[in-house]
N, C-alpha and C. Protein backbone atom coordinates (compact mmCIF):
# COMPACT_ATOMS: atom_id res chain seq x y z
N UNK A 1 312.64 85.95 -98.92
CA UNK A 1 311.29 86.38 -99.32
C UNK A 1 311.11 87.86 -99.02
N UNK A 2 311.51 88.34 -98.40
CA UNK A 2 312.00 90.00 -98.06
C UNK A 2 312.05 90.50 -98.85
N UNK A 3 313.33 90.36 -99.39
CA UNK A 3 314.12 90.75 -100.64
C UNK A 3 312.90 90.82 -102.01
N UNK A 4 311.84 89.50 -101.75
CA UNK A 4 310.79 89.84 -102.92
C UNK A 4 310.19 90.45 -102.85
N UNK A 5 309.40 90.73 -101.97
CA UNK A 5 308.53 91.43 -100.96
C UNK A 5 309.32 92.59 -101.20
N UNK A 6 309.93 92.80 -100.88
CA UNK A 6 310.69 95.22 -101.35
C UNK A 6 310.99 95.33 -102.74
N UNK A 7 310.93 94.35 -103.52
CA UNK A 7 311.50 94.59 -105.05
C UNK A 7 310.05 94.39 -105.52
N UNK A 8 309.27 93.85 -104.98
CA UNK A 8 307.90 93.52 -105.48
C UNK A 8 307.14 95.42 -105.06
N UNK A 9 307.33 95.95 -103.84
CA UNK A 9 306.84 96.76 -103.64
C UNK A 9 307.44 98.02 -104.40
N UNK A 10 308.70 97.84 -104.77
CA UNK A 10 309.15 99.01 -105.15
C UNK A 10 308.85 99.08 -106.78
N UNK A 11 308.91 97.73 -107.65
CA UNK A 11 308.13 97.48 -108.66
C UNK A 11 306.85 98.13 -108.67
N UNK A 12 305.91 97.93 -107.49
CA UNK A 12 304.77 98.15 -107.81
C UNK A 12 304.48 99.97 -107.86
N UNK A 13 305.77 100.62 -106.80
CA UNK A 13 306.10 102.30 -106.77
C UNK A 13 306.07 102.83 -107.96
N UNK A 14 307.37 102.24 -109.00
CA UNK A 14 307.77 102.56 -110.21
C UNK A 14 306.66 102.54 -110.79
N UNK A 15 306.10 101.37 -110.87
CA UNK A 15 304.67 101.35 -111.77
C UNK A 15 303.73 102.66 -111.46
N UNK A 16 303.33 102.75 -110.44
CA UNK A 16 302.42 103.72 -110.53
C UNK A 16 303.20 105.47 -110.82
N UNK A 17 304.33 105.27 -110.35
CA UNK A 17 305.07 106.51 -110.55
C UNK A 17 305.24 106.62 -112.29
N UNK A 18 305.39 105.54 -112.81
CA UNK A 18 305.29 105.63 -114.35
C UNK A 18 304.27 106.04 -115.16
N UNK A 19 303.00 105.71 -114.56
CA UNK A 19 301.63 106.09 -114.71
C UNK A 19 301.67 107.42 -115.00
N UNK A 20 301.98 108.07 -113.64
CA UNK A 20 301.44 109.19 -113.07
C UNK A 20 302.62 110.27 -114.21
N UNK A 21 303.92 109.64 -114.60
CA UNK A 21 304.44 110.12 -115.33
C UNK A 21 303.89 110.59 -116.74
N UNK A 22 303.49 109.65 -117.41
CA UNK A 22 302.76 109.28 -118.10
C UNK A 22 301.40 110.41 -118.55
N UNK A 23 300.63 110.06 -117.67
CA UNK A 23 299.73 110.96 -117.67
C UNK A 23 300.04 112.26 -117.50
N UNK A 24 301.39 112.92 -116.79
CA UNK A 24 301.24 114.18 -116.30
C UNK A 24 301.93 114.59 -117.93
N UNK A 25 302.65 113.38 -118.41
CA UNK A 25 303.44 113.72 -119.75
C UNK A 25 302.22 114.12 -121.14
N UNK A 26 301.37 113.19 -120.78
CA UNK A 26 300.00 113.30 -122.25
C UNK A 26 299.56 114.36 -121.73
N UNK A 27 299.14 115.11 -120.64
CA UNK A 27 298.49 115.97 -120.50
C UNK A 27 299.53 116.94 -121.11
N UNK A 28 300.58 117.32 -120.66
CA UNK A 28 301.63 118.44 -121.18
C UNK A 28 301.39 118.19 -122.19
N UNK A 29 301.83 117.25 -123.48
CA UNK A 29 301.40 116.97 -124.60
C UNK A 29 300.15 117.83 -125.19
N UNK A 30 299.45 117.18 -124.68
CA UNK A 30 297.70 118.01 -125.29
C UNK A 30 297.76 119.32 -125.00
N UNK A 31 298.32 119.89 -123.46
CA UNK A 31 298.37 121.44 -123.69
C UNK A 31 299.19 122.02 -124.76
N UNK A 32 300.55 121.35 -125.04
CA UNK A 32 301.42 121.53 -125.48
C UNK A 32 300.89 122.28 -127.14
N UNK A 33 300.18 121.23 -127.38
CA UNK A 33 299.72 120.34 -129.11
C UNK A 33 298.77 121.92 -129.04
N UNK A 34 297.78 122.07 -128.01
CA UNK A 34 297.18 123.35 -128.23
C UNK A 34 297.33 124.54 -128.07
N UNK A 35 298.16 124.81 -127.23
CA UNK A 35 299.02 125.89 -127.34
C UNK A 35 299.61 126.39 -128.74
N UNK A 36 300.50 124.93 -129.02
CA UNK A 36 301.00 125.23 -130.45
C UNK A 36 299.87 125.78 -131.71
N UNK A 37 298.83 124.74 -131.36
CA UNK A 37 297.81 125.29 -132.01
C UNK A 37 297.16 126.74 -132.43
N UNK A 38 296.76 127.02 -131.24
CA UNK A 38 296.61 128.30 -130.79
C UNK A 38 297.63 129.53 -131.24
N UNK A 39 298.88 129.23 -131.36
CA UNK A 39 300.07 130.04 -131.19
C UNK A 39 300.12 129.99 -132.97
N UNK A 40 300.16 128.85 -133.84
CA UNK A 40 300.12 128.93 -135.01
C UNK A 40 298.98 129.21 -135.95
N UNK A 41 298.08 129.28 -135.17
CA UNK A 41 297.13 130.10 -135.81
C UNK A 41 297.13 131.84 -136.30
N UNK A 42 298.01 132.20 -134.70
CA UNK A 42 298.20 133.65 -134.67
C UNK A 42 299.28 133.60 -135.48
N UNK A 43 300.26 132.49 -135.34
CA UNK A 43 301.35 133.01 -136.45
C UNK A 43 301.43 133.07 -138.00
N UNK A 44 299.84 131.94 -138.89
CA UNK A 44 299.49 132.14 -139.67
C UNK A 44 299.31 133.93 -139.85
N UNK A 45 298.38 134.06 -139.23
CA UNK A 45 297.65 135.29 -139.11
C UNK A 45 299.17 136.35 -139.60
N UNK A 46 300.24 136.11 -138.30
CA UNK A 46 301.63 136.85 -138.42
C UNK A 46 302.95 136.36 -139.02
N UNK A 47 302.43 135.49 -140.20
CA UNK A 47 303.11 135.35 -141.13
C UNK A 47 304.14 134.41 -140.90
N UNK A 48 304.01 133.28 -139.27
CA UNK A 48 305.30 132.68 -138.84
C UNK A 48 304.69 131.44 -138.35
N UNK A 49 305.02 130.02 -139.18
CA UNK A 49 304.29 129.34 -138.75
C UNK A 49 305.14 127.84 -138.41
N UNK A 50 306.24 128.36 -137.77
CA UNK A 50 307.27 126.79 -137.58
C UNK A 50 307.86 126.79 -136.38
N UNK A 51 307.61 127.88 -135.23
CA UNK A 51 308.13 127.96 -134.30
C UNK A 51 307.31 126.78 -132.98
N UNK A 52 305.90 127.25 -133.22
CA UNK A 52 305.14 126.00 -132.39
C UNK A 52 305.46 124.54 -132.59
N UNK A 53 305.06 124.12 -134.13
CA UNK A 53 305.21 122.99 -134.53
C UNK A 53 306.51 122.35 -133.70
N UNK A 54 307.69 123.05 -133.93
CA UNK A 54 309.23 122.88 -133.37
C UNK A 54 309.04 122.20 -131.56
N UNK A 55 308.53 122.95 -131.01
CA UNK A 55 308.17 123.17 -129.85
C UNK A 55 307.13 121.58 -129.07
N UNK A 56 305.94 121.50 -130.42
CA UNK A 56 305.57 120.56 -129.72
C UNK A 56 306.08 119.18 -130.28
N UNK A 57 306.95 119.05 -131.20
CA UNK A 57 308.09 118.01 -131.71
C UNK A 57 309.21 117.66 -130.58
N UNK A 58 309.60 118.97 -129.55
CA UNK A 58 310.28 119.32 -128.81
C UNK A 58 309.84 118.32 -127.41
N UNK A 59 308.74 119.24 -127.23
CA UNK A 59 307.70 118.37 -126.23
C UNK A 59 307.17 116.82 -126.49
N UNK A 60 307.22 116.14 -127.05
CA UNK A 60 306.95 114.84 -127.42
C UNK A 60 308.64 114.35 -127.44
N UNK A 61 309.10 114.33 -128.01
CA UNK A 61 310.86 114.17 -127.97
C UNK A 61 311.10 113.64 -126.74
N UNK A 62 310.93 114.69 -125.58
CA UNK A 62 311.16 115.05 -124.03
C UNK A 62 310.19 113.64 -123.50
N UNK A 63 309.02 113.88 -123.90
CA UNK A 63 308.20 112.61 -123.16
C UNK A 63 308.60 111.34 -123.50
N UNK A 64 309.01 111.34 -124.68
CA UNK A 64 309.77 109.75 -125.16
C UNK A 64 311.03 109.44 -124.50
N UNK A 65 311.99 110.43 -124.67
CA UNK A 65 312.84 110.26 -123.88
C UNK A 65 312.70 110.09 -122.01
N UNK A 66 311.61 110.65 -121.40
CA UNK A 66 310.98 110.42 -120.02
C UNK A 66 310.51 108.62 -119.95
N UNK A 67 309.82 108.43 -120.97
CA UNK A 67 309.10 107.12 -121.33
C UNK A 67 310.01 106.04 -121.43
N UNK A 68 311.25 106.38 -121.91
CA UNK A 68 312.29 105.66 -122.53
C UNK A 68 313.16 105.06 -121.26
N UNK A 69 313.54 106.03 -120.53
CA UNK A 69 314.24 106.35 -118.74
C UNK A 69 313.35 105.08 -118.54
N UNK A 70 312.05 105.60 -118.36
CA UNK A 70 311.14 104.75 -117.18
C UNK A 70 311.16 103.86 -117.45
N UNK A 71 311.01 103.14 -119.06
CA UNK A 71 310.80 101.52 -119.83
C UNK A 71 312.58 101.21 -119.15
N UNK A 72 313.63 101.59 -119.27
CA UNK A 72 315.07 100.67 -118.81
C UNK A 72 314.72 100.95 -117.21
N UNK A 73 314.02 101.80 -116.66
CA UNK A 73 313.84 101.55 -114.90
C UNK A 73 313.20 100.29 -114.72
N UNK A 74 311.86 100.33 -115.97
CA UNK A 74 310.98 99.39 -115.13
C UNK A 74 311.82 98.14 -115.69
N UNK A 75 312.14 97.86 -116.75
CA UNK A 75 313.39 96.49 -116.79
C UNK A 75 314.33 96.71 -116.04
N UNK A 76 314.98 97.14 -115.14
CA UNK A 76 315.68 97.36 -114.17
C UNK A 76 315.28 96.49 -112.75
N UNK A 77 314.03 97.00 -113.05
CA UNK A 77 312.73 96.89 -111.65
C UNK A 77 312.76 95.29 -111.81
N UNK A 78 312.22 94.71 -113.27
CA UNK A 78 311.63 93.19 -113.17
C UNK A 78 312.82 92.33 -112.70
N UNK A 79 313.69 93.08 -113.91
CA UNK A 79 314.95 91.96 -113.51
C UNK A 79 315.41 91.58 -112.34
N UNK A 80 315.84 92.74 -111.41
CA UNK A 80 316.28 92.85 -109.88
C UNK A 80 314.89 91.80 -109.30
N UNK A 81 313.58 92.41 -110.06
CA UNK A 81 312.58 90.99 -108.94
C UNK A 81 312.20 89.59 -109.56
N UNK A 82 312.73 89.35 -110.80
CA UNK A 82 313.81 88.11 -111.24
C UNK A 82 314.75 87.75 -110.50
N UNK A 83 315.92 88.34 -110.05
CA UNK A 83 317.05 87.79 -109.71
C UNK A 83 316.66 87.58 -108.30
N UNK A 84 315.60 88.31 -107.83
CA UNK A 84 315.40 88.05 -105.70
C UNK A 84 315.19 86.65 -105.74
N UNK A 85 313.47 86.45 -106.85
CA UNK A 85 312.68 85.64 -107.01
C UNK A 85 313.88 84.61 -107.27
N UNK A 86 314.73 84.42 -108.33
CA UNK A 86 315.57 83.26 -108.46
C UNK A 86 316.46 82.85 -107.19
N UNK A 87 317.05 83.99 -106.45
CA UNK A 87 317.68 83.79 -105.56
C UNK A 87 316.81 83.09 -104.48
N UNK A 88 315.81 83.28 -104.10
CA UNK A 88 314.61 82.65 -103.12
C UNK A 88 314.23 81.12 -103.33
N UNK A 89 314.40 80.71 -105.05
CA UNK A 89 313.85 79.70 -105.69
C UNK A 89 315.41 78.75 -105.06
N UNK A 90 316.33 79.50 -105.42
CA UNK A 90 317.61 78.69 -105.20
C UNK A 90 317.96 78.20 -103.66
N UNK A 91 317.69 79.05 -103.26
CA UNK A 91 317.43 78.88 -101.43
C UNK A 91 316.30 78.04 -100.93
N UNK A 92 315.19 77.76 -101.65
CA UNK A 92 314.88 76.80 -101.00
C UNK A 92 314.78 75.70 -101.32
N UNK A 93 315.18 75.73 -102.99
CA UNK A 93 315.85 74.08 -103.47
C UNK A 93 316.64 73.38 -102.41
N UNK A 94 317.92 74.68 -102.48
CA UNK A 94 319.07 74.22 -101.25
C UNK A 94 318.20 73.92 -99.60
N UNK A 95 317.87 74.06 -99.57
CA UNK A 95 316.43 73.65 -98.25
C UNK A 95 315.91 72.30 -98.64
N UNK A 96 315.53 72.28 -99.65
CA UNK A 96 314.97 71.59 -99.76
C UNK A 96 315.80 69.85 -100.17
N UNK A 97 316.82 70.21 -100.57
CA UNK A 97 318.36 69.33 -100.47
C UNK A 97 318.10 68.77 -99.01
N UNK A 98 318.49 69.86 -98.77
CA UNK A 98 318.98 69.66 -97.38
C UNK A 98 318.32 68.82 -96.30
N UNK A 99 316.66 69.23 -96.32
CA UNK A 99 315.75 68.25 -96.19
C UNK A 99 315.33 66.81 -96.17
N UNK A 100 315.94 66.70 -97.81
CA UNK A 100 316.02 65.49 -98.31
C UNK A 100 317.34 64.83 -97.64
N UNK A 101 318.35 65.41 -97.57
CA UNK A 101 319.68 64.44 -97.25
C UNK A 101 319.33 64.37 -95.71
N UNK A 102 318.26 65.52 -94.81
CA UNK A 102 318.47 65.13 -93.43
C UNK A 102 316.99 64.15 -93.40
N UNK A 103 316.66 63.50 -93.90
CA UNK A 103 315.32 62.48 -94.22
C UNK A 103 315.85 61.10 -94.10
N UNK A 104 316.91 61.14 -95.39
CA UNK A 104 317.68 60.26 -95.23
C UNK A 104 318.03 59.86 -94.68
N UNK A 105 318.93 60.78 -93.90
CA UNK A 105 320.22 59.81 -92.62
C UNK A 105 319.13 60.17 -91.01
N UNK A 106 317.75 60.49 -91.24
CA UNK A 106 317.05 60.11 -90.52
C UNK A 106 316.59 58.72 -90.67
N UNK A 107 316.31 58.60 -91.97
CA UNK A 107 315.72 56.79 -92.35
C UNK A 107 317.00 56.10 -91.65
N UNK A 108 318.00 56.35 -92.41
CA UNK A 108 319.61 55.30 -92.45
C UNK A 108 319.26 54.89 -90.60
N UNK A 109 319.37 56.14 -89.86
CA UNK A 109 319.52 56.38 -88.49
C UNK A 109 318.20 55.13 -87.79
N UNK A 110 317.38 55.56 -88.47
CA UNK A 110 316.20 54.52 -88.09
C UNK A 110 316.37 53.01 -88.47
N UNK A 111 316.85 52.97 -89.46
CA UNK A 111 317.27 51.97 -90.36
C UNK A 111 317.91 50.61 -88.87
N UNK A 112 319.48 51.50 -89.02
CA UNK A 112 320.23 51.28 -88.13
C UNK A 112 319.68 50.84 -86.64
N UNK A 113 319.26 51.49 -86.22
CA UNK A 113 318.47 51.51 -84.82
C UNK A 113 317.73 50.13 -84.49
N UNK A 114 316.72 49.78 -85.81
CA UNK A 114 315.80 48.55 -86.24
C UNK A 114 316.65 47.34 -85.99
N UNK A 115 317.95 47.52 -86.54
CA UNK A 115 318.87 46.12 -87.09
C UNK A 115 319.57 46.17 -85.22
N UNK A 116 319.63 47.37 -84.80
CA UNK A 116 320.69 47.54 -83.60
C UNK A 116 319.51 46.54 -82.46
N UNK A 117 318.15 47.04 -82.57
CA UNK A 117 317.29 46.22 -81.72
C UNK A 117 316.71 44.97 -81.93
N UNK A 118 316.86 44.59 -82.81
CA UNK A 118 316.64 42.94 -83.75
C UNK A 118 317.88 42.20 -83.14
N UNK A 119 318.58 43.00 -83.36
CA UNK A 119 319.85 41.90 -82.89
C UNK A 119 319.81 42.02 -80.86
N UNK A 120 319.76 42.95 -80.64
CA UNK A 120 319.42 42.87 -78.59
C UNK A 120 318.05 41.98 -78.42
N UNK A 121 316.93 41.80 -79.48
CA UNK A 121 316.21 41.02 -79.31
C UNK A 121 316.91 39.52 -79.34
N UNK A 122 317.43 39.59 -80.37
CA UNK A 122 318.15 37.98 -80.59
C UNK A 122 318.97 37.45 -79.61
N UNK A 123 319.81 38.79 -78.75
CA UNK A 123 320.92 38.76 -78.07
C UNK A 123 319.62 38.19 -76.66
N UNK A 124 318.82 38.66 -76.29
CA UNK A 124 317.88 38.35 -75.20
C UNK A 124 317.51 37.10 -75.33
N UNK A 125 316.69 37.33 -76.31
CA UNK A 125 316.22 35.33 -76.67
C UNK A 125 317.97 34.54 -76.59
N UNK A 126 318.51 34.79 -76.75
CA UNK A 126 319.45 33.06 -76.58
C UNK A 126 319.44 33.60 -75.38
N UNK A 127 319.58 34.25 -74.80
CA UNK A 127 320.17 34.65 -73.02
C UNK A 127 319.29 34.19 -72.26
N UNK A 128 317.90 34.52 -72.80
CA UNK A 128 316.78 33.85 -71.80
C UNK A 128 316.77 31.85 -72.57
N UNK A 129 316.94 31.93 -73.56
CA UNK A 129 317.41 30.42 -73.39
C UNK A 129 318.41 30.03 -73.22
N UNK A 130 319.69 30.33 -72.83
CA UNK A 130 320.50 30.12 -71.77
C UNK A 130 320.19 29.62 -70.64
N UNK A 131 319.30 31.22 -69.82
CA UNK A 131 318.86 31.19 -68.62
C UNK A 131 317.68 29.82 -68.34
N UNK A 132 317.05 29.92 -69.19
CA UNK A 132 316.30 28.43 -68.80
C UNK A 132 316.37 27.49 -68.84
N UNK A 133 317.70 26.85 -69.84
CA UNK A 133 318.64 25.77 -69.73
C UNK A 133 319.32 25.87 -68.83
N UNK A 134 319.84 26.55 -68.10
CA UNK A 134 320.80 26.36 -66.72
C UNK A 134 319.74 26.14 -65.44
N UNK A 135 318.22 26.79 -65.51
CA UNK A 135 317.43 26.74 -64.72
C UNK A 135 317.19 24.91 -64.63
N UNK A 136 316.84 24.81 -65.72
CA UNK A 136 316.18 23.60 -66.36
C UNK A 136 317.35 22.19 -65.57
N UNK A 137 318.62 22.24 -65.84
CA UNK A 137 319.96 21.63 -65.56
C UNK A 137 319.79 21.78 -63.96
N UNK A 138 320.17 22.91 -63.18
CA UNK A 138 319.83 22.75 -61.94
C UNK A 138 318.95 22.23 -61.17
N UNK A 139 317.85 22.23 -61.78
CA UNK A 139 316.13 21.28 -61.58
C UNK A 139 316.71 20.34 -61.17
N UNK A 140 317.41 19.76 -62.76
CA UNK A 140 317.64 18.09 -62.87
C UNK A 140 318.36 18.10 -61.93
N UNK A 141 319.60 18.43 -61.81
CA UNK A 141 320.67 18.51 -60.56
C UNK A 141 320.21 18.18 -59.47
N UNK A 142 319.36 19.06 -58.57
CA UNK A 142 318.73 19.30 -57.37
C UNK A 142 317.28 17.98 -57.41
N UNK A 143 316.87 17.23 -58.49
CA UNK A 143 316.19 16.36 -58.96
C UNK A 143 317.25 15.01 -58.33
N UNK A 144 318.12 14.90 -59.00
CA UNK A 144 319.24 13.47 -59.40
C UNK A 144 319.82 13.68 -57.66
N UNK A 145 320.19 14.85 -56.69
CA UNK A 145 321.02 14.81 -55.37
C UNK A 145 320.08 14.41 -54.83
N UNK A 146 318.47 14.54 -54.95
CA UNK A 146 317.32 14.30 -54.02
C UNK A 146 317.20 12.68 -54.02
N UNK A 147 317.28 12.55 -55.29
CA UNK A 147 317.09 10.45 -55.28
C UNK A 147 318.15 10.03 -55.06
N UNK A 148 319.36 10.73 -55.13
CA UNK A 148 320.82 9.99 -54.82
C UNK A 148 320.70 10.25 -53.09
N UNK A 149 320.33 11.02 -52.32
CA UNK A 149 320.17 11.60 -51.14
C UNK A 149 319.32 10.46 -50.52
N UNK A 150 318.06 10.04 -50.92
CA UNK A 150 317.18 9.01 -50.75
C UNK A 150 317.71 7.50 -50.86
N UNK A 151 318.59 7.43 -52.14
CA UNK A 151 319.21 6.20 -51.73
C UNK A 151 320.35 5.73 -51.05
N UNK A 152 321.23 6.53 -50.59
CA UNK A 152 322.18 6.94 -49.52
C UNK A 152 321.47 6.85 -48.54
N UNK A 153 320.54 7.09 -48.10
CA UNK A 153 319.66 6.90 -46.75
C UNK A 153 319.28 5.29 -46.79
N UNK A 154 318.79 4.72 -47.60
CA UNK A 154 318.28 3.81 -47.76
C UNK A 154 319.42 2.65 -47.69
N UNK A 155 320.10 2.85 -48.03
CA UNK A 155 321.50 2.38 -48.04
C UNK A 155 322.47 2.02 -46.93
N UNK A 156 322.31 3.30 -46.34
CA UNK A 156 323.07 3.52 -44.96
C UNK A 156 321.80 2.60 -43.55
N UNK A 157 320.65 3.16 -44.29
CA UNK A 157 320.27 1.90 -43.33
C UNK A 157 320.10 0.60 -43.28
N UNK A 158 320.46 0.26 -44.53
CA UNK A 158 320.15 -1.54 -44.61
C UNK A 158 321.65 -2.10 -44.22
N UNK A 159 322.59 -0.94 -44.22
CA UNK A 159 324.21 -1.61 -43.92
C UNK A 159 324.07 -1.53 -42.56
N UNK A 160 323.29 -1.02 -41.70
CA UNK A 160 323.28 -1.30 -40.28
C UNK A 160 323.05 -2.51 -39.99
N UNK A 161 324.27 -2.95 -39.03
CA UNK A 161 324.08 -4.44 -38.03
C UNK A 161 322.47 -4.18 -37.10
N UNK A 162 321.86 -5.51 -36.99
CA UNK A 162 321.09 -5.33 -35.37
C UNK A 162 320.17 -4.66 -35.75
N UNK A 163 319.79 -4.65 -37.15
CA UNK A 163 318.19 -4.17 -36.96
C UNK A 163 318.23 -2.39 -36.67
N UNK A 164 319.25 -2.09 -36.19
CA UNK A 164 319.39 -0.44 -35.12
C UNK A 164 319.31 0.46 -37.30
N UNK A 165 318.27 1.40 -37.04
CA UNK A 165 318.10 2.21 -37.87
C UNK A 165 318.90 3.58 -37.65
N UNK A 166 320.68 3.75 -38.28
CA UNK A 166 320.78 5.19 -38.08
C UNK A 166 320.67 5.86 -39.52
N UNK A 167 319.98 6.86 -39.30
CA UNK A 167 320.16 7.73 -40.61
C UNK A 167 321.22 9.69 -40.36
N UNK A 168 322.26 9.05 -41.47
CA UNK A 168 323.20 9.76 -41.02
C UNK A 168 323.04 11.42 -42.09
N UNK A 169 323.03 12.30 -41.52
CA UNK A 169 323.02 13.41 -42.28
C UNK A 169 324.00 13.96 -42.86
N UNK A 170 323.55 14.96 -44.08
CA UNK A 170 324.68 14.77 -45.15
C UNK A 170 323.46 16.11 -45.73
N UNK A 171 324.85 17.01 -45.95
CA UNK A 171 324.25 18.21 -46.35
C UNK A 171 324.97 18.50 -47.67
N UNK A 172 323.70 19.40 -48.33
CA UNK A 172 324.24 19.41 -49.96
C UNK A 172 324.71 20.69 -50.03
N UNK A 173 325.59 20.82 -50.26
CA UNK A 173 326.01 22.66 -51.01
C UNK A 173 325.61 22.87 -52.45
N UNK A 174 324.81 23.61 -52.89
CA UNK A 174 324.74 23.68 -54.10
C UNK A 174 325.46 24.83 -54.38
């Protein structure tokens, strides 16, 4: 944008320098045109009347050719702030590519991420139902040694001779 920005300003130089050309050229012109005027009047008068005319044919010639310079400067001027302007347009297409493809493999990335945590969700849920089926199993376990524990007691005391109540201890390792 620089690059437009100094071709834009120097465009806008030329321009007024063309102006000023311009004008300083019509004014020479009009002195020119009256001078000649002036000068072929006296040369009527002195019998010579093609030397002005020549002169301000001369002088107009010169300004066209000045006019002519400036018209291939100032197409000089647009084009160069054509080609910035295109070059700027092309740069931020390519930006704007670029944008787009890093959007993308931002989505993809997100995408990915979604499916990566859906599945650690899934991976959790069976784990925590795992975990509460083995909880659940040990219950029963520690459930089934308690009434087997109870009737082993019950057991051990009715096999006693003599009435004599021993209850024999018996420890569980889980």
């Amino acid at each position: 944008s620089n690059n437009v920005g100094e071709a834009i300003g120097k465009y806008a130089q030329e321009q007024r320098r063309k102006e000023l050309v311009d004008a300083q050229g019509a004014a020479r012109i009009n002195e020119a045109a009256l001078a000649a005027g002036q000068v072929q009047r006296e040369n009527i008068i002195l019998g010579d009347s093609h030397t002005p005319i020549k002169n301000v044919a001369n002088a107009m010639e010169k300004q066209l050719d000045v006019q002519h310079e400036q018209f291939k400067k100032d197409i000089d001027a647009e084009k160069r702030i054509l080609s910035a302007a295109e070059e700027v347009e092309k740069e931020a297409h390519k930006q704007r590519l670029k944008n787009l493809e890093a959007n993308k493999d931002v989505a993809e990335a997100a995408q990915k991420l979604e499916k990566e945590r859906l599945k650690q969700m899934e991976v959790d849920l069976k784990a925590d139902a795992k975990i509460s089926d083995a909880a659940r199993k040990v219950e029963e376990l520690k459930a089934k040694q308690m009434q087997q524990k109870c009737q082993e007691a019950v057991h051990d005391a009715q096999a006693v001779d003599g009435g004599r109540v021993v209850v024999t201890e018996r420890t569980i390792i889980q």
